[in-house]
Protein backbone atom coordinates (compact mmCIF):
# COMPACT_ATOMS: atom_id res chain seq x y z
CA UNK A 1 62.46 83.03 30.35
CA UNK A 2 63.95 82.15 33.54
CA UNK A 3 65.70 78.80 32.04
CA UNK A 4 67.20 81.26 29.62
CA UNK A 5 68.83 82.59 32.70
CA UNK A 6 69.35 79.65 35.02
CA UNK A 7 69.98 77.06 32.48
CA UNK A 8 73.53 77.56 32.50
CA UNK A 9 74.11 76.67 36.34
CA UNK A 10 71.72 73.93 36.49
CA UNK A 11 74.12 72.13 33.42
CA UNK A 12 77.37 73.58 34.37
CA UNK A 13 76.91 73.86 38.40
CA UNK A 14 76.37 76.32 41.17
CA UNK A 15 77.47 78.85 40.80
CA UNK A 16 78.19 79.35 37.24
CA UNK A 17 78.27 83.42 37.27
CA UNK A 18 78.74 85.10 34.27
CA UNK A 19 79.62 88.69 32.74
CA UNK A 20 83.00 90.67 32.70
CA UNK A 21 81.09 93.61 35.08
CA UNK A 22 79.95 91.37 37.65
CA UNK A 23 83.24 92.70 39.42
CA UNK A 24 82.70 96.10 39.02
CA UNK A 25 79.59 95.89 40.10
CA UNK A 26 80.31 94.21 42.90
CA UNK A 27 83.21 96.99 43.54
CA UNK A 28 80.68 99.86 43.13
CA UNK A 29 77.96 97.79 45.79
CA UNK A 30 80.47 96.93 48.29
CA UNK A 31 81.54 101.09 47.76
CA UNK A 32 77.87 101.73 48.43
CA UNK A 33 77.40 99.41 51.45
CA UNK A 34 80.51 101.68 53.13
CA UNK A 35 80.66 104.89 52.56
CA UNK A 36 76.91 105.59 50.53
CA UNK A 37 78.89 106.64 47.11
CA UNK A 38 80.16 105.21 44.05
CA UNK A 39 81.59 108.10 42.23
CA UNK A 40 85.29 107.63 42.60
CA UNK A 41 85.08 103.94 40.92
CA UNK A 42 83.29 104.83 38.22
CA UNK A 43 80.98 107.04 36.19
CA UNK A 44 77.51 105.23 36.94
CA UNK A 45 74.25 106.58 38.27
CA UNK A 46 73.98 105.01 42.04
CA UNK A 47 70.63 103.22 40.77
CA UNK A 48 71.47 99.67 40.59
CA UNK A 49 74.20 99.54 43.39
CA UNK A 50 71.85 101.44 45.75
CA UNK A 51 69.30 98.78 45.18
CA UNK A 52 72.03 95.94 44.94
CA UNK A 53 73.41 97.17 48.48
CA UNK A 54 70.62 96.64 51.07
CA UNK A 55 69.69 92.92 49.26
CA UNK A 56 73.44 91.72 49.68
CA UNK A 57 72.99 93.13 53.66
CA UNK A 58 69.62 91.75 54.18
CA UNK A 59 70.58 88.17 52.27
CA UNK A 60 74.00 88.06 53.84
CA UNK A 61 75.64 87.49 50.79
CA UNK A 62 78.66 89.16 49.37
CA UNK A 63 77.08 91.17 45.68
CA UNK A 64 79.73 88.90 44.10
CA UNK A 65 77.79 85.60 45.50
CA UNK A 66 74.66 87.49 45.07
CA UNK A 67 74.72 88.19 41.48
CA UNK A 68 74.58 84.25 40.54
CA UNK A 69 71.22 84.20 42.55
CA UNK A 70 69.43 87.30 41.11
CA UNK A 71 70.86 88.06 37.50
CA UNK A 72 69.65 85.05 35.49
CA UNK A 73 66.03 86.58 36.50
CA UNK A 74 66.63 89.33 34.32
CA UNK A 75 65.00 88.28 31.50
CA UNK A 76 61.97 88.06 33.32
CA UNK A 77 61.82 91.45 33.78
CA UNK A 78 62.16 92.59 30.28
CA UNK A 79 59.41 89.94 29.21
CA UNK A 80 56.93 91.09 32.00
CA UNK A 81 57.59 95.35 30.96
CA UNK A 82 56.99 94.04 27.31
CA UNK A 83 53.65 91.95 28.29
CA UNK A 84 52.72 94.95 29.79
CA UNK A 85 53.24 97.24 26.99
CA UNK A 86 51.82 95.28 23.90
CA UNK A 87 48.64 93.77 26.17
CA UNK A 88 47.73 98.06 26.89
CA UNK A 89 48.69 98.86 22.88
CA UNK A 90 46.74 95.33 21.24
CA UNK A 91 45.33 92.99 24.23
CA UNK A 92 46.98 90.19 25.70
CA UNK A 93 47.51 88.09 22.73
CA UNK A 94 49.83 90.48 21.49
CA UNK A 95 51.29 90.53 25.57
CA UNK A 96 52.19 86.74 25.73
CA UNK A 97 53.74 86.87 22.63
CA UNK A 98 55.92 89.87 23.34
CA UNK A 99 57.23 88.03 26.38
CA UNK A 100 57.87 85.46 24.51
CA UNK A 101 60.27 87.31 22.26
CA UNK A 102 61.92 89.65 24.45
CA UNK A 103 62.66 87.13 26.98
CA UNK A 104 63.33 84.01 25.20
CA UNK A 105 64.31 84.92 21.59
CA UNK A 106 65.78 88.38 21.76
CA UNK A 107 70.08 88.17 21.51
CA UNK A 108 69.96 91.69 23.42
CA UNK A 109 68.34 90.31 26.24
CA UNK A 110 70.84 87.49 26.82
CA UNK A 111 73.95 89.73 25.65
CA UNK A 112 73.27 92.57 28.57
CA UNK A 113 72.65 89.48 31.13
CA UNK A 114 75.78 87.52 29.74
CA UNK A 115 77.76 90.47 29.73
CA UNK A 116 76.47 91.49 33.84
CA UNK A 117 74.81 95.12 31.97
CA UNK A 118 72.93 95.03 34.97
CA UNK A 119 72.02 98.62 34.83
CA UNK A 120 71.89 98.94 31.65
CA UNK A 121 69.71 96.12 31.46
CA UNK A 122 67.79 97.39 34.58
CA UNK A 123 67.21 100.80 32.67
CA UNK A 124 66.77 100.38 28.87
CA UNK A 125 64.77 96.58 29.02
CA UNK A 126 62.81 97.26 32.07
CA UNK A 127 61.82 100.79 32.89
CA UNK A 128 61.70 102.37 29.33
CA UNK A 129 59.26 100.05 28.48
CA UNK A 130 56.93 100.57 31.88
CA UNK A 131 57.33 104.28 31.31
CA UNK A 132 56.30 103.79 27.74
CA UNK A 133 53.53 101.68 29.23
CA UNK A 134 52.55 103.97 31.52
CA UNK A 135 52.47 106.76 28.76
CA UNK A 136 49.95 104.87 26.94
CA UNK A 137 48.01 104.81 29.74
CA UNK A 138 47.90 108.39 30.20
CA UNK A 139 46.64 108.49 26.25
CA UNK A 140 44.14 106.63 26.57
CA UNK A 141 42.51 107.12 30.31
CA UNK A 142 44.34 110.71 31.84
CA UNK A 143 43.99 110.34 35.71
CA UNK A 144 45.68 111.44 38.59
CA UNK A 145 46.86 108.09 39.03
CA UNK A 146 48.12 107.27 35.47
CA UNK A 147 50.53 110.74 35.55
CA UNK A 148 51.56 110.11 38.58
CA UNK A 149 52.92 106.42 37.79
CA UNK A 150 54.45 107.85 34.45
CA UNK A 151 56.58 110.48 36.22
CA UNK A 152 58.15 108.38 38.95
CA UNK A 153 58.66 105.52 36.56
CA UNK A 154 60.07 107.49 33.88
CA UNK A 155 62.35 109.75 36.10
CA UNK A 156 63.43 106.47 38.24
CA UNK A 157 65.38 105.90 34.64
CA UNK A 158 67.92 108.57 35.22
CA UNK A 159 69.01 106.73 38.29
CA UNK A 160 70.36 103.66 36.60
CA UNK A 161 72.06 104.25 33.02
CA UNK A 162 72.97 107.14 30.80
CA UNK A 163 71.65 105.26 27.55
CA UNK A 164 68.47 104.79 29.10
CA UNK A 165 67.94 108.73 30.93
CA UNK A 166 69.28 109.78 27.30
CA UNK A 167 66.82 107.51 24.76
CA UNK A 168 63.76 108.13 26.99
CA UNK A 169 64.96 111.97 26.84
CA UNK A 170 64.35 111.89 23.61
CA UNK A 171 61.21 110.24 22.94
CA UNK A 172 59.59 112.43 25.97
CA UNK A 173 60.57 115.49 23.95
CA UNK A 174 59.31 114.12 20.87
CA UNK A 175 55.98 113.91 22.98
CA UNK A 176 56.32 117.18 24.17
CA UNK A 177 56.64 119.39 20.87
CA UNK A 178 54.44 117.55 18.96
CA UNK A 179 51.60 115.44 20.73
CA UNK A 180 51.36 117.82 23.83
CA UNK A 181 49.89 121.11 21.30
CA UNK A 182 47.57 118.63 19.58
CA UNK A 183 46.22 117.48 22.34
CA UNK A 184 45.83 120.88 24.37
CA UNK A 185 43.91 122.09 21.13
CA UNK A 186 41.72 118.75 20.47
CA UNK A 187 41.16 117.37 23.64
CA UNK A 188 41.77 119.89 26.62
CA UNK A 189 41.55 117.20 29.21
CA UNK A 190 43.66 114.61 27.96
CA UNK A 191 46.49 117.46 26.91
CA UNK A 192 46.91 119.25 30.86
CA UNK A 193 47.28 115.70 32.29
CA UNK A 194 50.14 114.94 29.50
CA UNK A 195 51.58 118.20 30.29
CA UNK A 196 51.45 118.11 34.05
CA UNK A 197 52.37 114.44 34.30
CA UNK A 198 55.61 115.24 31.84
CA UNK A 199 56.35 118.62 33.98
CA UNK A 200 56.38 116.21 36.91
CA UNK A 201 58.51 113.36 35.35
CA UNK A 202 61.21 116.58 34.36
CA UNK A 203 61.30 117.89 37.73
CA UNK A 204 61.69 114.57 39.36
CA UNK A 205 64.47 113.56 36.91
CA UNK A 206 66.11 117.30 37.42
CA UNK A 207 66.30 116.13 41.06
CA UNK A 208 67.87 112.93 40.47
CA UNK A 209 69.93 114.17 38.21
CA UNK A 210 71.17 117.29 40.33
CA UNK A 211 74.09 115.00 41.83
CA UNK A 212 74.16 111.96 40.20
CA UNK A 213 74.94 113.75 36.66
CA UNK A 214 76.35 116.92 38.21
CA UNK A 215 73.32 119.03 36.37
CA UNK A 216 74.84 121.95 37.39
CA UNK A 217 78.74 121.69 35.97
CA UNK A 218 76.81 119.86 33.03
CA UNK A 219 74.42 122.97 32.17
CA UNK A 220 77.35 125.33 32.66
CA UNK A 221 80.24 123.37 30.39
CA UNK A 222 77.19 123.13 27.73
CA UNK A 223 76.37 126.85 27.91
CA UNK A 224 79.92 128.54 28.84
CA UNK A 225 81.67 126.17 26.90
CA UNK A 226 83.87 124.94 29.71
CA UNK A 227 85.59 121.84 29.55
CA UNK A 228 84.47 121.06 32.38
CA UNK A 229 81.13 119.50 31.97
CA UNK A 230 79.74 117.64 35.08
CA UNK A 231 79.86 113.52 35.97
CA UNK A 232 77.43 113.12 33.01
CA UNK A 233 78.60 115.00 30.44
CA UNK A 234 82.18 113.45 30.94
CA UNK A 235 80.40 110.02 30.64
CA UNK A 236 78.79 111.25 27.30
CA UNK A 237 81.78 113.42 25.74
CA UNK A 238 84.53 110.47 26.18
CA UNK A 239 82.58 108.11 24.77
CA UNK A 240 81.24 110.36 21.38
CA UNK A 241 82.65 109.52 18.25
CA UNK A 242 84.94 106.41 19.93
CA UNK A 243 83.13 103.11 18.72
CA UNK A 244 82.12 102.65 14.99
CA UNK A 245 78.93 101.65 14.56
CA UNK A 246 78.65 97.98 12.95
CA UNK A 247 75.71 98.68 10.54
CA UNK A 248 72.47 96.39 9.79
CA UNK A 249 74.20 94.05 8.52
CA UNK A 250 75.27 93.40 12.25
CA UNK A 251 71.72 93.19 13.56
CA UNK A 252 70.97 89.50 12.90
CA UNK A 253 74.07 88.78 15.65
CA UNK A 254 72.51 90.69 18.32
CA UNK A 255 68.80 90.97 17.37
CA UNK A 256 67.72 87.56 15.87
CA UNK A 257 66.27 86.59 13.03
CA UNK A 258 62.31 86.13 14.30
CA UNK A 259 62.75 89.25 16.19
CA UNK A 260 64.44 91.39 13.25
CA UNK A 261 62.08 90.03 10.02
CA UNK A 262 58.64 89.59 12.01
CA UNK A 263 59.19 92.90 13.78
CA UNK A 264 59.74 94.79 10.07
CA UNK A 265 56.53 92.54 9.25
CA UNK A 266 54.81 93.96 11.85
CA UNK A 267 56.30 97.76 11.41
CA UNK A 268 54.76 97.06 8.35
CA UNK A 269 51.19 96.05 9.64
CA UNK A 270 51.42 98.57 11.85
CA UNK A 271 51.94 101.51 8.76
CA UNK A 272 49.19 100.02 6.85
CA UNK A 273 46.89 100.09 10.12
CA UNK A 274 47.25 104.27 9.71
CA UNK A 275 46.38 104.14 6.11
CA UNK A 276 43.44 101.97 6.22
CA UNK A 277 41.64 102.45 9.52
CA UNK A 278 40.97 106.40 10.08
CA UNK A 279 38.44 105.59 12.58
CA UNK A 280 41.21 104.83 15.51
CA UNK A 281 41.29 107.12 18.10
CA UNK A 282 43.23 109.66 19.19
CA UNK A 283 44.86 107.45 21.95
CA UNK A 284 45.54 104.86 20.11
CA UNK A 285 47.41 106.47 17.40
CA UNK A 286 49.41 108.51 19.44
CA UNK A 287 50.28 105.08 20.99
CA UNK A 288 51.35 103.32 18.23
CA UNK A 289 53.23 106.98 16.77
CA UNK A 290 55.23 106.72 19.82
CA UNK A 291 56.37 103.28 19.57
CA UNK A 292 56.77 104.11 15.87
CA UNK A 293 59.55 106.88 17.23
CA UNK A 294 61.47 104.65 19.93
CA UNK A 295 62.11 102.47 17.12
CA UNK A 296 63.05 105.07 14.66
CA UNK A 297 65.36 106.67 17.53
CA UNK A 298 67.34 103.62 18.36
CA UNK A 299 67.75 102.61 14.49
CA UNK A 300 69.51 105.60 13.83
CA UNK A 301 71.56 105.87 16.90
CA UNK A 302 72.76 102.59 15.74
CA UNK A 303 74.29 103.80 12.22
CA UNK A 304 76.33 106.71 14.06
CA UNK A 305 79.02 107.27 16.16
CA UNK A 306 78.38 110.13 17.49
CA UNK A 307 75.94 108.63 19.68
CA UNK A 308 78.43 107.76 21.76
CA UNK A 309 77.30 103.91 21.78
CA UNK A 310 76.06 102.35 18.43
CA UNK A 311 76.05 99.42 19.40
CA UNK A 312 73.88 99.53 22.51
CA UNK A 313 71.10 101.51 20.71
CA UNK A 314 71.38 98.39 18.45
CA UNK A 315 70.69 95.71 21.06
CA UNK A 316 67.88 97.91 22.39
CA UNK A 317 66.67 97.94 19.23
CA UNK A 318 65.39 94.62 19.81
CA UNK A 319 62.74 95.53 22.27
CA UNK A 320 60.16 97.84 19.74
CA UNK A 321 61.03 94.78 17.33
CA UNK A 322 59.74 92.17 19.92
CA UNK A 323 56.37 94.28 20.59
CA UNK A 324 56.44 94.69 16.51
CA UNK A 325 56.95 91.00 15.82
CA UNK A 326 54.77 89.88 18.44
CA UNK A 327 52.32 91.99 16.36
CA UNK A 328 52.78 90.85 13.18
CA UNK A 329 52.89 87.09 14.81
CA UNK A 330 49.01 87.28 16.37
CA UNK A 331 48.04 89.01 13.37
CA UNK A 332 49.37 85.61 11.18
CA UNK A 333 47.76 83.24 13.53
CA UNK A 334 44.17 85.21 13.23
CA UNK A 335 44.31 85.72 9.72
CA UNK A 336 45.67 81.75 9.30
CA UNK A 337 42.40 81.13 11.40
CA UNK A 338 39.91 83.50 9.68
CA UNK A 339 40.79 82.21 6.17
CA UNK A 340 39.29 78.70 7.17
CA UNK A 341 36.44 80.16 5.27
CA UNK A 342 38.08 81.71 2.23
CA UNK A 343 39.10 79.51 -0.66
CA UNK A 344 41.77 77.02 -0.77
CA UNK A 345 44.48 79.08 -2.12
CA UNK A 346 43.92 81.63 0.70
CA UNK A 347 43.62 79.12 3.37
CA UNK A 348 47.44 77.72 2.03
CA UNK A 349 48.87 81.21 1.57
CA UNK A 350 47.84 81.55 5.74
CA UNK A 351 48.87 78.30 6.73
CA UNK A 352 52.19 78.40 4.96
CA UNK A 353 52.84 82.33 6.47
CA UNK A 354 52.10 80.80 10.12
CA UNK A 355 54.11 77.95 9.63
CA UNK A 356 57.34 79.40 8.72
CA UNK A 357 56.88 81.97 11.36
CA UNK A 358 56.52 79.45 13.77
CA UNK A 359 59.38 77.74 12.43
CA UNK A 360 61.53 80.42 13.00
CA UNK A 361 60.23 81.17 16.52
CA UNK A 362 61.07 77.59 17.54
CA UNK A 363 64.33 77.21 16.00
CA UNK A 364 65.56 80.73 17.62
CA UNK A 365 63.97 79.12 21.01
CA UNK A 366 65.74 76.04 20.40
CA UNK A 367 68.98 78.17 20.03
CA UNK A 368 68.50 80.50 22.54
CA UNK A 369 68.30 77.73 25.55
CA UNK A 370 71.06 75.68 23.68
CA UNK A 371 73.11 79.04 24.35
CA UNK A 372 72.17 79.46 27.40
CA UNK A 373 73.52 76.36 28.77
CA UNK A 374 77.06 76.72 27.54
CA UNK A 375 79.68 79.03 28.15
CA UNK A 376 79.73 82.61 27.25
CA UNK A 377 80.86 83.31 23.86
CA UNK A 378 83.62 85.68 25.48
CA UNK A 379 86.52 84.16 27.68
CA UNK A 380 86.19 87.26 29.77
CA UNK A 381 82.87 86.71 30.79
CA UNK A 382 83.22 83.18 32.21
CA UNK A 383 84.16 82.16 36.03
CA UNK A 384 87.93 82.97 36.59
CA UNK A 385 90.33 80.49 35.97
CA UNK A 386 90.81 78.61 39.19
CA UNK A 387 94.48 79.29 40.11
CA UNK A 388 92.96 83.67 39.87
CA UNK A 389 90.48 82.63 41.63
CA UNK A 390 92.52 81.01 44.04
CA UNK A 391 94.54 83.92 44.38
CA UNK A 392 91.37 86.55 44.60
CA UNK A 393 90.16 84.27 48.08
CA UNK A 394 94.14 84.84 49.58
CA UNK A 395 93.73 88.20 49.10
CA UNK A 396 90.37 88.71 50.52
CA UNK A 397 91.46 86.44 53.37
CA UNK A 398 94.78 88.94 54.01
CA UNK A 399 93.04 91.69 53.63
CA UNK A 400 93.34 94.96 56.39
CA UNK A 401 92.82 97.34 54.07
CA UNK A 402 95.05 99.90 51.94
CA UNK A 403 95.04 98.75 48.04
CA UNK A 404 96.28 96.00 45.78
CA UNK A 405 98.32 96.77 42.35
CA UNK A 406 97.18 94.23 39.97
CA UNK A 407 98.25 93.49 36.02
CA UNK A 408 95.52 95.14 33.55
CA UNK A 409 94.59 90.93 32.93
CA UNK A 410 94.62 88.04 35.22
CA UNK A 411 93.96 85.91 31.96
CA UNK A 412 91.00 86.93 31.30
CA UNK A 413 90.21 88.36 34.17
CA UNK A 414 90.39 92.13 34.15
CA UNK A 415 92.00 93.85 37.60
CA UNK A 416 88.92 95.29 38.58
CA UNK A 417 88.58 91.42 39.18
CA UNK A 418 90.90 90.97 41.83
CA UNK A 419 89.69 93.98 43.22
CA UNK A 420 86.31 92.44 43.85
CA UNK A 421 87.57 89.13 44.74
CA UNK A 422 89.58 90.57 47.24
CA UNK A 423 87.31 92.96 48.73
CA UNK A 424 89.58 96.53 47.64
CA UNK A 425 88.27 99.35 45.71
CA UNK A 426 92.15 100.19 44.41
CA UNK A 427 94.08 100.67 42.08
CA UNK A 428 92.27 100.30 38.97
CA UNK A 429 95.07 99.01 36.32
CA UNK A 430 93.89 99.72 32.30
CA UNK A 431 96.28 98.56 29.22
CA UNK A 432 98.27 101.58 27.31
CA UNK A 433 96.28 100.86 24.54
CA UNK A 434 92.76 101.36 26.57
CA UNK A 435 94.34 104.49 28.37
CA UNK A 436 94.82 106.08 25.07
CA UNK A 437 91.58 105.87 23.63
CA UNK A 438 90.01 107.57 26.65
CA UNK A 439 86.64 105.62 26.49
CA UNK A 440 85.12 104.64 29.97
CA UNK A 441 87.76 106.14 31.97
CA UNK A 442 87.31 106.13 35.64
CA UNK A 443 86.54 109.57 37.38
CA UNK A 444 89.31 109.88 38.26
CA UNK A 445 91.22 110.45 34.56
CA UNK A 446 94.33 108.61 32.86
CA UNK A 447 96.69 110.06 35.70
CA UNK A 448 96.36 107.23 38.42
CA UNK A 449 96.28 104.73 35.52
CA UNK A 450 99.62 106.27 34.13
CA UNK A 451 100.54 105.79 37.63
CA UNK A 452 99.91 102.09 38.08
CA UNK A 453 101.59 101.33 34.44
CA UNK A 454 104.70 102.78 35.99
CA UNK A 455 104.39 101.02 39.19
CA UNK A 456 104.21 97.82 37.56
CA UNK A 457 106.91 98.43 35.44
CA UNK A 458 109.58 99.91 38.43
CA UNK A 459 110.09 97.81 41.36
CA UNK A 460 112.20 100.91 42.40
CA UNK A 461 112.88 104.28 41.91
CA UNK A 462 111.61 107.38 42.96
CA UNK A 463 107.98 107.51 41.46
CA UNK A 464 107.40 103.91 42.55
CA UNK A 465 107.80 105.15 45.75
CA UNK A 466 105.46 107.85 45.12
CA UNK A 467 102.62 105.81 43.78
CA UNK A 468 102.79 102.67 46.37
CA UNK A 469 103.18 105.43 49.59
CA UNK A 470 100.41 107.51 48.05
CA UNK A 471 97.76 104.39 47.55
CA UNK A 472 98.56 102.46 50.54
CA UNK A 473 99.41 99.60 47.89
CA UNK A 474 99.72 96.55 50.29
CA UNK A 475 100.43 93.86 47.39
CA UNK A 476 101.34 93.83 43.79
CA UNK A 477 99.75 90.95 41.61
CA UNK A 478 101.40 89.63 38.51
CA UNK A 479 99.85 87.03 36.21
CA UNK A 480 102.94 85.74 34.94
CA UNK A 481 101.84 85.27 31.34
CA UNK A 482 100.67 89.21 31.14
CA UNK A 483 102.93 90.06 28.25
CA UNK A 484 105.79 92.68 29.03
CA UNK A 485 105.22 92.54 32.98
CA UNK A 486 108.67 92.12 34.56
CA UNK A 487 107.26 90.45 37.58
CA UNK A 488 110.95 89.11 38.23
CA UNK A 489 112.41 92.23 38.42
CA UNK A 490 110.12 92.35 41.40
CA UNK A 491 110.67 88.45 42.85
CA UNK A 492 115.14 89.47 42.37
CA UNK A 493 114.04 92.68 44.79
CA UNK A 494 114.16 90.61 48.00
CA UNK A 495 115.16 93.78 49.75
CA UNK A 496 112.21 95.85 48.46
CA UNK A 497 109.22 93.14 48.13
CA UNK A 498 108.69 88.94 49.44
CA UNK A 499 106.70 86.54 48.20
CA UNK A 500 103.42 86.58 50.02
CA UNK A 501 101.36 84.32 47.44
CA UNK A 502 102.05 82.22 44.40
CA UNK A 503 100.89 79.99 42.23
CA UNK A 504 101.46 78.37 38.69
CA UNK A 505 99.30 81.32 37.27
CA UNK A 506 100.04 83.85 39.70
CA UNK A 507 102.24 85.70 42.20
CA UNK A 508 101.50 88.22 44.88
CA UNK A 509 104.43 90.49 46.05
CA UNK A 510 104.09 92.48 49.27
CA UNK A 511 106.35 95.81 49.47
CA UNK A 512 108.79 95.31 52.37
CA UNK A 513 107.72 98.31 54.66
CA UNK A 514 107.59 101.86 53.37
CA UNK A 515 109.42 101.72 50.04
C-alpha cells in the first residue's frame, strides 16, 4: 500500500507531489495557521486543514512541502479502516484481503490521492468505514465503550467532507427507522445502547455542524424557503443537478475490474448467506444488512445527478466492493481447499475459480504500482512546469503582503497555484466558462471573480482601479500563452505597471503606485 503511494517519488525524485488541490489545500492550511478560519477561501469543513495546520508548525514545513511527505500514506489508511471492518464482519482472512484491495487494487483509492482529495479521502475511505466498524461493534457486544467510540468517530465525519457527513447521514438513518424498533422490541439491551450511542453521534455532529455548515441559516432556508441556506447548503445546492452522472459502464475506469466482478461475486455470496443460513444472529445480520445498504446508497447516487456528485459516490463505491470481493475471494480459496476431497471435476471447477481470481488480483496489482510510478494521467495534477514554478518562488520571495492577480491557468497550473506558491490567499481567478456554471464557487460568489476577469482584461479604466485599490493587488501574473489575455496591453502601460518578473513562460507586472 504505501509503494502505491511513494512509488512515484522514489522513480521520478523527491519531491514528486501530485494532485491539482494540493494548492488549495495548502491555501486553506496556511489560512488556518493565521487567522484559525478557512471560510472565505472556500466552502470546506475546517477538518483536514485544522489537523494539517499544527503538523506543518510542529514539522517546520510549509503544507505545500508537507503534503509530498504525508499524502502517499493515504492508502494506508483506507486499507487499515477496511481490515478493520471485514476482520469484525468475517475474521481476519477476510481483513488482509480487504486491505489488500482497497489499498492496492482499488482506482478510487489512487484517484482521491492523485487528485490531493485529501478530505475527501480523509472522510469517505477512512472514517466511514471505522464508524461502520464501530457500528458493528455495537451489534454485536453493546457497551459503554463501543457507543461511545461510534459517536465520536462517526460525528468526527462532519468535520472533514460534505460527501462523507451526507452518505453516513444516510445510512445512520436507515439504522435508525428500521433496526433501532427491532431491536428495542427483540432485544431491549442491545436496542437503548443503539439508540443512545446514535442520539450521541447526532448531538455531537449538531455541534460540529453548528458553524462549520451554518446549521442554523441551513435549517431556516430548508424550512422558510429562503435562499439563503447556510455554508452547507450552498455547498450542496450549487453543486445539484451540475455533473451528469457517467453510468456503470464507467465503473471499470475508477473501480477496477477485481474489485467490481469479485465484489458482485461476493454481494452475491453474501445474498445467498441470508437465504440459506437462518441460524445467524441478530448481530450479524444486521451487520451484513448494513453493509448491504452503504453499497446500495452509493450505487444509486452514482446514476443521478441530483446527488450533487455522481461521480464521487462512484469511486466510493469501491470500498463496500473491496470488503465484498475480499469476501467472495477467501470464500474461493476455502472452497478451492475443501474440495481436495470431492471428486475430480469439483476439485478443477475450484482450482480453475481461484486461479482466475488470482489472476486478476495480480494483474490489477501489477497495474496499479506500474501507475503509480508514472505521471498522473491529468497534466494538472503533475509538479508545475518549471519556469511557474520559478515564478511561484519570486513571488513568495517578494512577498509583504496585499494580493496577487493571476490568469485562471499558469499552463496547467490553476491560480489558486500561484497563490500557494507564493504564500497569498487572493484573488482567486476562475475561467468565464467555470463562472457560469456556478459549481464550487468560492464563498464569496461570482462577483470578485467577475471582478478579476475585468481586471485582467483593463490595464486601465475606472473599475480596474476599483478592483486593484480594493484587493491590495500588489502584482498581476500573465502566462503568456493563456488564450485572450492581453498581457501587452499591460507591458505598453509603462506609466501604470513595470516589469517586476519574467520569464519565457511568464510575466509578473507590478501596478505603479495607487492606480
Amino acid at each position: 500500500m504505501l509503494a502505491r503511494g511513494y512509488l512515484g517519488p522514489v522513480v521520478n525524485g523527491w519531491p514528486f507531489p501530485r494532485g491539482v488541490d494540493r494548492y488549495e489545500h495548502d491555501v486553506m492550511a496556511g489560512m488556518m495557521m493565521s487567522g484559525g478560519s478557512t471560510e472565505s477561501f472556500m466552502l470546506y469543513p475546517p477538518g483536514f486543514h485544522l489537523l494539517a495546520a499544527p503538523i506543518s508548525r510542529l514539522s517546520g514545513l510549509e503544507p505545500l512541502a508537507l503534503f509530498p511527505f504525508l499524502a502517499p500514506a493515504l492508502p494506508l489508511l483506507s486499507a487499515l479502516a477496511c481490515y478493520a471492518l471485514a476482520r469484525r464482519l468475517w475474521g481476519w482472512e477476510c481483513g488482509v484481503a480487504a486491505a489488500l484491495f482497497s489499498g492496492l487494487l482499488l482506482g478510487g483509492t489512487y484517484m482521491h490521492f492523485a487528485e490531493a482529495r485529501y478530505p475527501n479521502f480523509v472522510g469517505e475511505y477512512f472514517l466511514i468505514v471505522l464508524a461502520l466498524a464501530a457500528l458493528v461493534g455495537v451489534y454485536a457486544t453493546p457497551s459503554a465503550r463501543a457507543g461511545l467510540l461510534l459517536a465520536l468517530v462517526g460525528s468526527s465525519a462532519v468535520l472533514y467532507h460534505q460527501i462523507a457527513s451526507y452518505a453516513l447521514a444516510v445510512i445512520l438513518a436507515l439504522v435508525s427507522v428500521f433496526f433501532v424498533p427491532y431491536l428495542l422490541a427483540r432485544d431491549r439491551r442491545r436496542g437503548v445502547s443503539l439508540l443512545a450511542s446514535l442520539a450521541l453521534l447526532f448531538l455531537l455532529s449538531v455541534f460540529y455542524a453548528w458553524d462549520t455548515y451554518d446549521l442554523p441559516g441551513l435549517v431556516a432556508g430548508m424550512l422558510g424557503g429562503s435562499e439563503t441556506t447556510g455554508r452547507g447548503g450552498e455547498a450542496v445546492a450549487m453543486a445539484m443537478g451540475t455533473k451528469p452522472a457517467n453510468g456503470p459502464a464507467h465503473f471499470l475506469a475508477t473501480l477496477s475490474h477485481p474489485v467490481l466482478w469479485l465484489g458482485l461475486l461476493g454481494a452475491a455470496i453474501l445474498l445467498a448467506d441470508f437465504r440459506s443460513d437462518r441460524r445467524r444472529g441478530t448481530p450479524d445480520t444486521l451487520a451484513r444488512l448494513t453493509l448491504l445498504a452503504w453499497t446500495a446508497l452509493l450505487f444509486v447516487g452514482s446514476l443521478t445527478p441530483y446527488s450533487g456528485f455522481p461521480d464521487r459516490f462512484e469511486r466510493d463505491l469501491g470500498v463496500p466492493l473491496s470488503l465484498l470481493a475480499a469476501l467472495a475471494l477467501v470464500a474461493l480459496l476455502r472452497a478451492t481447499w475443501a474440495s481436495r476431497a470431492g471428486g475430480r471435476s469439483v476439485l478443477a471447477v475450484s482450482v480453475a475459480a481461484a486461479v482466475l481470481a488470482a489472476a486478476l488480483v495480480g494483474t490489477q496489482a501489477a497495474r496499479s504500482l506500474e501507475e503509480a510510478a508514472g505521471p498522473s494521467a491529468r497534466p494538472k495534477d503533475r509538479p508545475a512546469p518549471p519556469e511557474v514554478a520559478a515564478a511561484g518562488r519570486w513571488l513568495e520571495d517578494h512577498n509583504t503582503g496585499g494580493s496577487i492577480l493571476a490568469t485562471p491557468y499558469l499552463g496547467y497550473v490553476p491560480s489558486r497555484g500561484m497563490l500557494a506558491m507564493g504564500g497569498y490567499t487572493g484573488m482567486q481567478s476562475y475561467d468565464i466558462g467555470r463562472i457560469e456554471r456556478a459549481r464550487d464557487l468560492p464563498p464569496f460568489g461570482a462577483g470578485p471573480l467577475l471582478d478579476a476577469q475585468w481586471a485582467l482584461h483593463h490595464p486601465d479604466g475606472g473599475r480596474t482601479r476599483r478592483i486593484i485599490r480594493e484587493n491590495d493587488v500588489r502584482y498581476v501574473v500573465f502566462h503568456k500563452l493563456y488564450p485572450g489575455m492581453p498581457w501587452r496591453a499591460f507591458e505598453r502601460r509603462e506609466d501604470l505597471y513595470r516589469t517586476a518578473y519574467e520569464n519565457a513562460s511568464v510575466i509578473v507586472f507590478a501596478p505603479r503606485g495607487p492606480l
